[in-house]
C-alpha atoms as a PDB file:
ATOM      1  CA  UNK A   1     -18.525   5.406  19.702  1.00  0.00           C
ATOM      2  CA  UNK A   2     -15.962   4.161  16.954  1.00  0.00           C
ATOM      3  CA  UNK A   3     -13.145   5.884  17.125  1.00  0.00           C
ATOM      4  CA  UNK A   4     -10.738   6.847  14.356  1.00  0.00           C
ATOM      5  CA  UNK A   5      -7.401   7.881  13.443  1.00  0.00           C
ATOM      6  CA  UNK A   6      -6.959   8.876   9.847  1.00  0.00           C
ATOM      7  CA  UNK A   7      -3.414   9.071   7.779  1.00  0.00           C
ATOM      8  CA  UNK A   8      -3.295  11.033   4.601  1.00  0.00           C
ATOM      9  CA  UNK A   9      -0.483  13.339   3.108  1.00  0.00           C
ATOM     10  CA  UNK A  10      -2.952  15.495   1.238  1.00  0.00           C
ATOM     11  CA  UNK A  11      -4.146  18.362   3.922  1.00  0.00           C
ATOM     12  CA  UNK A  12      -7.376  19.242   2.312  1.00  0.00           C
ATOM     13  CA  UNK A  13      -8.258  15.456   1.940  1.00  0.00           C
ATOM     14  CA  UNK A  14      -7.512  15.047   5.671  1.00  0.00           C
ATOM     15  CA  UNK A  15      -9.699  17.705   7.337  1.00  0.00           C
ATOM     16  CA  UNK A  16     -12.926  16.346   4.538  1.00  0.00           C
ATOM     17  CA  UNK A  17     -12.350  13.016   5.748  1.00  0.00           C
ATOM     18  CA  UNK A  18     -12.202  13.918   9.249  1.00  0.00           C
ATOM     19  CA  UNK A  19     -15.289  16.597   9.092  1.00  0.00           C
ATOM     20  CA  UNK A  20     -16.983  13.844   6.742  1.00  0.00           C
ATOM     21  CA  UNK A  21     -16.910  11.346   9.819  1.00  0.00           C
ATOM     22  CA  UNK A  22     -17.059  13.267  12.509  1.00  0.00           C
ATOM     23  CA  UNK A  23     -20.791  14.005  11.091  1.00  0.00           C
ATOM     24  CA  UNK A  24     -22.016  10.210  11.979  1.00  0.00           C
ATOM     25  CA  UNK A  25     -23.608   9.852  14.961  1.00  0.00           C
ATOM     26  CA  UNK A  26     -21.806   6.672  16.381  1.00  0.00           C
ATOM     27  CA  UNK A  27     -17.999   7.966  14.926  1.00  0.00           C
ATOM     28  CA  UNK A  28     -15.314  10.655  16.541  1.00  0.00           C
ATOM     29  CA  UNK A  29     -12.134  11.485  14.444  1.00  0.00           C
ATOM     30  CA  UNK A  30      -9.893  11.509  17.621  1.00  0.00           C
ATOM     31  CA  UNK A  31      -6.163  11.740  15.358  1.00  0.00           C
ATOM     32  CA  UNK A  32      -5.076  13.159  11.995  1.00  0.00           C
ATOM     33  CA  UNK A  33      -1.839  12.067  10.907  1.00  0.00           C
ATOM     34  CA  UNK A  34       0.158  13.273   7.871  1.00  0.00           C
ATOM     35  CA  UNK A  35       2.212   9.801   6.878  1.00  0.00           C
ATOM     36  CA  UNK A  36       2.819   6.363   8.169  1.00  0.00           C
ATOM     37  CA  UNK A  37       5.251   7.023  10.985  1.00  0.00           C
ATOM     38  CA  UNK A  38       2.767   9.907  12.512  1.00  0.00           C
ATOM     39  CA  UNK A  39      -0.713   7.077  12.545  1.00  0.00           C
ATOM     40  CA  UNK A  40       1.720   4.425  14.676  1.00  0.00           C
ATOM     41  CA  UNK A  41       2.818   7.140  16.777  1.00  0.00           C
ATOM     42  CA  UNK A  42      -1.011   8.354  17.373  1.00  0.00           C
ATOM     43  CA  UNK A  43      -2.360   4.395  17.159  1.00  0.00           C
ATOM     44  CA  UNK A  44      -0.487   3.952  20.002  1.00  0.00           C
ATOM     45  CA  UNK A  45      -0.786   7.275  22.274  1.00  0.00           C
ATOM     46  CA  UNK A  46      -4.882   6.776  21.913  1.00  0.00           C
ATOM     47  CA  UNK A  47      -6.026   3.030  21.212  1.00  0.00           C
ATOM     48  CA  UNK A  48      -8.278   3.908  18.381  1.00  0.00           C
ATOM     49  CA  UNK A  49     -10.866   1.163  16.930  1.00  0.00           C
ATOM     50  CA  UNK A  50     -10.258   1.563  13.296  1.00  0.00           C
ATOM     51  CA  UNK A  51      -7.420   3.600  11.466  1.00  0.00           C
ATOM     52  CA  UNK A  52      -7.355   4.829   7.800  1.00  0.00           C
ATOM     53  CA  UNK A  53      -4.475   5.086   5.687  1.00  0.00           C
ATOM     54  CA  UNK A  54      -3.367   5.969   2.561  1.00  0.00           C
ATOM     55  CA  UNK A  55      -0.842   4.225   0.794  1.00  0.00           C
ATOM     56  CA  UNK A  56       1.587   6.422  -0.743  1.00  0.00           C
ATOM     57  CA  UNK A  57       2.790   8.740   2.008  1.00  0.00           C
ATOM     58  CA  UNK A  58       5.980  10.467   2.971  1.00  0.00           C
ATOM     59  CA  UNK A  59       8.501   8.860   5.872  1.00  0.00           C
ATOM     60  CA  UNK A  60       6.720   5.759   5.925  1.00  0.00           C
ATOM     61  CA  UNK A  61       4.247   4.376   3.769  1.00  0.00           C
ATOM     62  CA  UNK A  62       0.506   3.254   4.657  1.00  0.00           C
ATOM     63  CA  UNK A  63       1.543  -0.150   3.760  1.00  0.00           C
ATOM     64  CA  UNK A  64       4.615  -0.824   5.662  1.00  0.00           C
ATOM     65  CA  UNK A  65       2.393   1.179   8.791  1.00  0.00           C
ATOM     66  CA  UNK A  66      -0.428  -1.644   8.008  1.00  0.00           C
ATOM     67  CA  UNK A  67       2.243  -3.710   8.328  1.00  0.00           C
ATOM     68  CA  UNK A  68       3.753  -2.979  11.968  1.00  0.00           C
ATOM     69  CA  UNK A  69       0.209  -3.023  12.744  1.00  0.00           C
ATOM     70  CA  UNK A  70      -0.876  -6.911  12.195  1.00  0.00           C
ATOM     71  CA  UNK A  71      -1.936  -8.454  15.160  1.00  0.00           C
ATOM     72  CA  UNK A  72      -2.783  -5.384  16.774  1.00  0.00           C
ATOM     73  CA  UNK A  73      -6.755  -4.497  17.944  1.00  0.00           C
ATOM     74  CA  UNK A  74      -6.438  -1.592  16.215  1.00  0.00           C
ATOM     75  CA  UNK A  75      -8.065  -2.620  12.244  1.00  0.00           C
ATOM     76  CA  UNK A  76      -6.581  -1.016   9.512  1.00  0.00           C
ATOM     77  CA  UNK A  77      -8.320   0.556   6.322  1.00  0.00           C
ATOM     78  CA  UNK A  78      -6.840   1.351   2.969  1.00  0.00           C
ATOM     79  CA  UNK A  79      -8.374   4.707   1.205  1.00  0.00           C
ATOM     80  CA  UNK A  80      -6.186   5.007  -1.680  1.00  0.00           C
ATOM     81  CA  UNK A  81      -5.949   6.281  -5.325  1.00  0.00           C
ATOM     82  CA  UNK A  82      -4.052   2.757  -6.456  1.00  0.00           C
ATOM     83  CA  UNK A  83      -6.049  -0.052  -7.622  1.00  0.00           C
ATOM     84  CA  UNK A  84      -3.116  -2.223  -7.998  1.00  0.00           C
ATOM     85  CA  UNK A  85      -2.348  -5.974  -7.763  1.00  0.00           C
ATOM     86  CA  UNK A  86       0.911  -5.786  -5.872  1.00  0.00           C
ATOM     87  CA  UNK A  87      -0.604  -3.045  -3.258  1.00  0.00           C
ATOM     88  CA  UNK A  88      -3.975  -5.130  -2.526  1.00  0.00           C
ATOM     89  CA  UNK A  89      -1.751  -8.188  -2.191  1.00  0.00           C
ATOM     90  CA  UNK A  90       0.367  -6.867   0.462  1.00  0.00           C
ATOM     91  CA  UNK A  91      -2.554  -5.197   2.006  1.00  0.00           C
ATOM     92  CA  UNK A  92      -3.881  -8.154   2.706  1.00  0.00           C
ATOM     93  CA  UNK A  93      -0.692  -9.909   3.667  1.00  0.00           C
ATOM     94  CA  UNK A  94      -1.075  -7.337   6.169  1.00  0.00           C
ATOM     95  CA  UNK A  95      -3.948  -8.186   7.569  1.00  0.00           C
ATOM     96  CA  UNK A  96      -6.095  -4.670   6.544  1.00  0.00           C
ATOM     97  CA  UNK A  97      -9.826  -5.180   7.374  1.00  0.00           C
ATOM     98  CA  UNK A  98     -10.753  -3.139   4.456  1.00  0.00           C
ATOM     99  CA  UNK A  99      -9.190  -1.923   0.941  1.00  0.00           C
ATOM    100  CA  UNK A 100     -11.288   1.267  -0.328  1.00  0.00           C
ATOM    101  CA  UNK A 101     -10.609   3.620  -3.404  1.00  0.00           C
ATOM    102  CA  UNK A 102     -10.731   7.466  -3.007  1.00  0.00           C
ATOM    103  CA  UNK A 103     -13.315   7.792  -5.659  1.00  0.00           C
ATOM    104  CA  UNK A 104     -15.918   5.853  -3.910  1.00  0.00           C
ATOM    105  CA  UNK A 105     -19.068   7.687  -2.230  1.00  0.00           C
ATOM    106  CA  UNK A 106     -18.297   8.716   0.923  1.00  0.00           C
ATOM    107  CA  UNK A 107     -21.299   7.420   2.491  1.00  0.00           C
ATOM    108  CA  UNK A 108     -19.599   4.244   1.630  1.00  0.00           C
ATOM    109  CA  UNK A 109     -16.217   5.068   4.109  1.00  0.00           C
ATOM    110  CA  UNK A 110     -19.034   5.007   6.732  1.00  0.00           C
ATOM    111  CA  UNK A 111     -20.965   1.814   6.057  1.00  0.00           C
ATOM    112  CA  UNK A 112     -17.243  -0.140   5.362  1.00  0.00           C
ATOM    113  CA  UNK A 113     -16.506   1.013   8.734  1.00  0.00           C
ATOM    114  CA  UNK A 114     -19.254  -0.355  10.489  1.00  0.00           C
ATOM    115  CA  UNK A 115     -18.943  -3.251   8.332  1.00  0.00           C
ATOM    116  CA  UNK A 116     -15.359  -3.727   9.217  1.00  0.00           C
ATOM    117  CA  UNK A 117     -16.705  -3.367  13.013  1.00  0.00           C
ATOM    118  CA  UNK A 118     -18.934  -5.616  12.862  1.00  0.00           C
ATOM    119  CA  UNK A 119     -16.083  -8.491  11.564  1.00  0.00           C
ATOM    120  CA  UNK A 120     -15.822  -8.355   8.063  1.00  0.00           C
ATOM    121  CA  UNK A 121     -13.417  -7.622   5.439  1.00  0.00           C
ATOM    122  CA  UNK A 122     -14.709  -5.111   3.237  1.00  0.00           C
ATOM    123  CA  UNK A 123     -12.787  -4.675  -0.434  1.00  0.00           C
ATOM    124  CA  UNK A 124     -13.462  -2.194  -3.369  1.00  0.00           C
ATOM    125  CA  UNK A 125     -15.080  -4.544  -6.053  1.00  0.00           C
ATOM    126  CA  UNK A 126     -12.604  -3.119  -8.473  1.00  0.00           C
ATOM    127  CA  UNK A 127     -10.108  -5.153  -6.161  1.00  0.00           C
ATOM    128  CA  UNK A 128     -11.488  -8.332  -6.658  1.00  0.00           C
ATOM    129  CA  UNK A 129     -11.067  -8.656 -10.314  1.00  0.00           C
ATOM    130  CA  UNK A 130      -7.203  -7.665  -9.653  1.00  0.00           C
ATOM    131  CA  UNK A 131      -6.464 -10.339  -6.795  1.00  0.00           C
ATOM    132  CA  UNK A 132      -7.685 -12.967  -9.355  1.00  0.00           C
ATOM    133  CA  UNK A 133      -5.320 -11.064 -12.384  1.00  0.00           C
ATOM    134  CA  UNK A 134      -2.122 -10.533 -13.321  1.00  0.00           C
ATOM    135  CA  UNK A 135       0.770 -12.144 -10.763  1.00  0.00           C
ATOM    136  CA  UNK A 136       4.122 -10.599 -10.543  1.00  0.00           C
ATOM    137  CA  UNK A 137       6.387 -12.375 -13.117  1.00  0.00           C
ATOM    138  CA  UNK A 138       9.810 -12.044 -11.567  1.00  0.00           C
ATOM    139  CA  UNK A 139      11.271 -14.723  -9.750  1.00  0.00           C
ATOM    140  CA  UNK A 140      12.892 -13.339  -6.505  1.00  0.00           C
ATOM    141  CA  UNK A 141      16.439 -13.348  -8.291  1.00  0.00           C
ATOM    142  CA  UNK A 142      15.491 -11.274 -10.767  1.00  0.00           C
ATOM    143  CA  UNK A 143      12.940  -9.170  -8.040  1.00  0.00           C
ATOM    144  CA  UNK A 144      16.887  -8.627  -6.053  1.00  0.00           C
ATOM    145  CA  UNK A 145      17.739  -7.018  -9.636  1.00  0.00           C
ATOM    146  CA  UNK A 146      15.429  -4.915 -10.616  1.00  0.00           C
ATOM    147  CA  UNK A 147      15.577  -3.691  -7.383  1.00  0.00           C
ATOM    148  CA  UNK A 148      18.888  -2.585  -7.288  1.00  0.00           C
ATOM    149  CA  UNK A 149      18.341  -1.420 -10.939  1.00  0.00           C
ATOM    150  CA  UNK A 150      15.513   1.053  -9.017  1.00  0.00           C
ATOM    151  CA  UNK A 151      18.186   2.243  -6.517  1.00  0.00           C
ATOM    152  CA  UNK A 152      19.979   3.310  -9.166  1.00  0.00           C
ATOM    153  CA  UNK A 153      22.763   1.281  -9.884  1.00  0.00           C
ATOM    154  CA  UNK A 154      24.579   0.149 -12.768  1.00  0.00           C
ATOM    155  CA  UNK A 155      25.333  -3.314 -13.990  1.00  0.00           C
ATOM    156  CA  UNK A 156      28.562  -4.133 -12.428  1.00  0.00           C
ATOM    157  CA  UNK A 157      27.142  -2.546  -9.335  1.00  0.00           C
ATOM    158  CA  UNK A 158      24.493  -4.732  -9.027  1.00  0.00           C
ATOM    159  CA  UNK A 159      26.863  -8.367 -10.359  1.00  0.00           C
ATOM    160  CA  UNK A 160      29.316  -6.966  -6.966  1.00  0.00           C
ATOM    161  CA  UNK A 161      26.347  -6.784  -4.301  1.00  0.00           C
ATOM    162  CA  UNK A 162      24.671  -9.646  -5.616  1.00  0.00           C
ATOM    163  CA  UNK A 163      28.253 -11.536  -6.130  1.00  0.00           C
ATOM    164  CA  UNK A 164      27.278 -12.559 -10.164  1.00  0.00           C
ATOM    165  CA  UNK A 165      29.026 -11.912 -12.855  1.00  0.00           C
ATOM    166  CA  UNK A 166      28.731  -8.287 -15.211  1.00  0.00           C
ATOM    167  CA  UNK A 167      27.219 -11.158 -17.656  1.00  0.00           C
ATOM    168  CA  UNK A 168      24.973 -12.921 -15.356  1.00  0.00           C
ATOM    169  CA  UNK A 169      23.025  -9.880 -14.500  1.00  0.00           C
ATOM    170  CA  UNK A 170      22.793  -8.423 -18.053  1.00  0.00           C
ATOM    171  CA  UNK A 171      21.086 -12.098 -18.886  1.00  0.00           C
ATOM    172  CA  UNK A 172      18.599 -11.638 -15.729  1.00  0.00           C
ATOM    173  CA  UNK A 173      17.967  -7.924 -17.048  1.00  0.00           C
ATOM    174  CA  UNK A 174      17.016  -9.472 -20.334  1.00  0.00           C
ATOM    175  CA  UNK A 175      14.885 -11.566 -19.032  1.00  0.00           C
ATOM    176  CA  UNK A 176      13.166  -8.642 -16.964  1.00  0.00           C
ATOM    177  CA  UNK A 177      12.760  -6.473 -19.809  1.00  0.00           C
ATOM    178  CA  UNK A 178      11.362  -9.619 -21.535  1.00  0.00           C
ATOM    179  CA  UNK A 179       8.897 -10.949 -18.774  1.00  0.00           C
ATOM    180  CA  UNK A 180       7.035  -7.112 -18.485  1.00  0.00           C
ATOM    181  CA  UNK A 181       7.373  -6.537 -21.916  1.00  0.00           C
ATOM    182  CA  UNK A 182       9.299  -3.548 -22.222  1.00  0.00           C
ATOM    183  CA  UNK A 183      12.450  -2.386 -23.948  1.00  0.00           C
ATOM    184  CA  UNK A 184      14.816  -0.394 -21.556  1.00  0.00           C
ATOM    185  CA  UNK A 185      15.277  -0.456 -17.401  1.00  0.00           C
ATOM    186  CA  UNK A 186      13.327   2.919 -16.867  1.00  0.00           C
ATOM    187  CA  UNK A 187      10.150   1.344 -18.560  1.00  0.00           C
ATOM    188  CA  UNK A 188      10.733  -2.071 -16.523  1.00  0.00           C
ATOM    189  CA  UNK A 189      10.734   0.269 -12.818  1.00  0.00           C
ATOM    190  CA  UNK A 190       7.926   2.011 -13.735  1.00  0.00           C
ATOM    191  CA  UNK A 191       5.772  -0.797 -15.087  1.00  0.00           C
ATOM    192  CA  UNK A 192       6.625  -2.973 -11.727  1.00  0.00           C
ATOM    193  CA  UNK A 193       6.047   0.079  -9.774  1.00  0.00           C
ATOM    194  CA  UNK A 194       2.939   1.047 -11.527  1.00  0.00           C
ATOM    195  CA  UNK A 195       1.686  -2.883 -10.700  1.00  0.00           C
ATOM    196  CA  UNK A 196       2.609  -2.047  -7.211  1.00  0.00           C
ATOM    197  CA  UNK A 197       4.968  -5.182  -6.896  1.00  0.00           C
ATOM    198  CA  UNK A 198       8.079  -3.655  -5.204  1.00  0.00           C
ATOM    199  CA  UNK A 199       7.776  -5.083  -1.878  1.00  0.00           C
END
């Protein structure tokens, strides 16, 4: 019996997923957790096979709980909305045995988990294309920046905690707004978040 612990914010999503797999033959949903810090907690109290996560979750995130689970026996699948470069990348950094999209057939979820059982990696096609696209352009100066720039703060702000001058960092925020071709700060967050590169 293979058995599973699945993380997903959205309620309704978690008990079809759960009922959905608790229908094979050979597969027992034996934890439902609602975000990232919940799954480790349950991972851990119950030694399950295989765990699915979504991504974007509240408390902690299905990527940094892929991450605090490398290594372990426990393999990790991604079921998430996001086809996105930065998301798949770390994914895999993480070790995840399998990267799936919510809009796939759900018979699918079952055959990736055998799959992933049985030893292999298993990634949605739409993936593949993505891995081999667009890299982020930022080097990890200007990564510290924009950063910052997400947490809200303003230019001198960001020159003090990264000890640069008011000048310095309006040149590197140039240069950001250049590199993703857009034409203020807002649109520069939301087109690295959107490519899922904030680490």
């Amino acid at each position: 019996m293979i058995k599973i612990v699945i993380a997903e914010d959205q309620r309704m999503l978690l008990g079809a997923l759960g009922s959905i797999l608790n229908l094979e033959d050979d597969m027992e949903v034996i934890g439902k957790a609602r975000n990232g810090e919940e799954a480790l907690t349950l991972v851990r109290k119950h030694n399950p096979d295989v765990c699915i996560m979504d991504i974007e979750m509240p408390v902690k995130s299905g990527l940094d709980a892929a991450e605090e689970l490398k290594g372990s026996p426990c393999k990790v699948i991604i079921l998430t909305t996001f086809a996105r470069s930065g998301y798949f990348e770390r994914a895999r950094n993480a070790g995840v045995s399998g990267y799936l999209l919510k809009d796939s057939p759900s018979e699918e979820l079952a055959k990736s988990i055998r799959g992933v059982m049985d030893g292999r990696r298993i990634y949605a096609p739409e993936l593949i294309d993505l891995a081999f696209g667009e890299e982020n352009p930022l080097t990890e100066r200007e990564e510290q920046v924009i950063k910052l720039m997400a947490d809200g703060k303003n230019t001198k702000e960001i020159a003090n905690q990264l000890y640069l001058t008011t000048g310095t960092v309006r040149n590197y925020i140039s240069v950001i707004l250049d590199k993703l071709d857009v034409s203020n700060r807002i649109e520069a967050i939301s087109r690295f978040k959107e490519k899922g590169w904030f680490k």
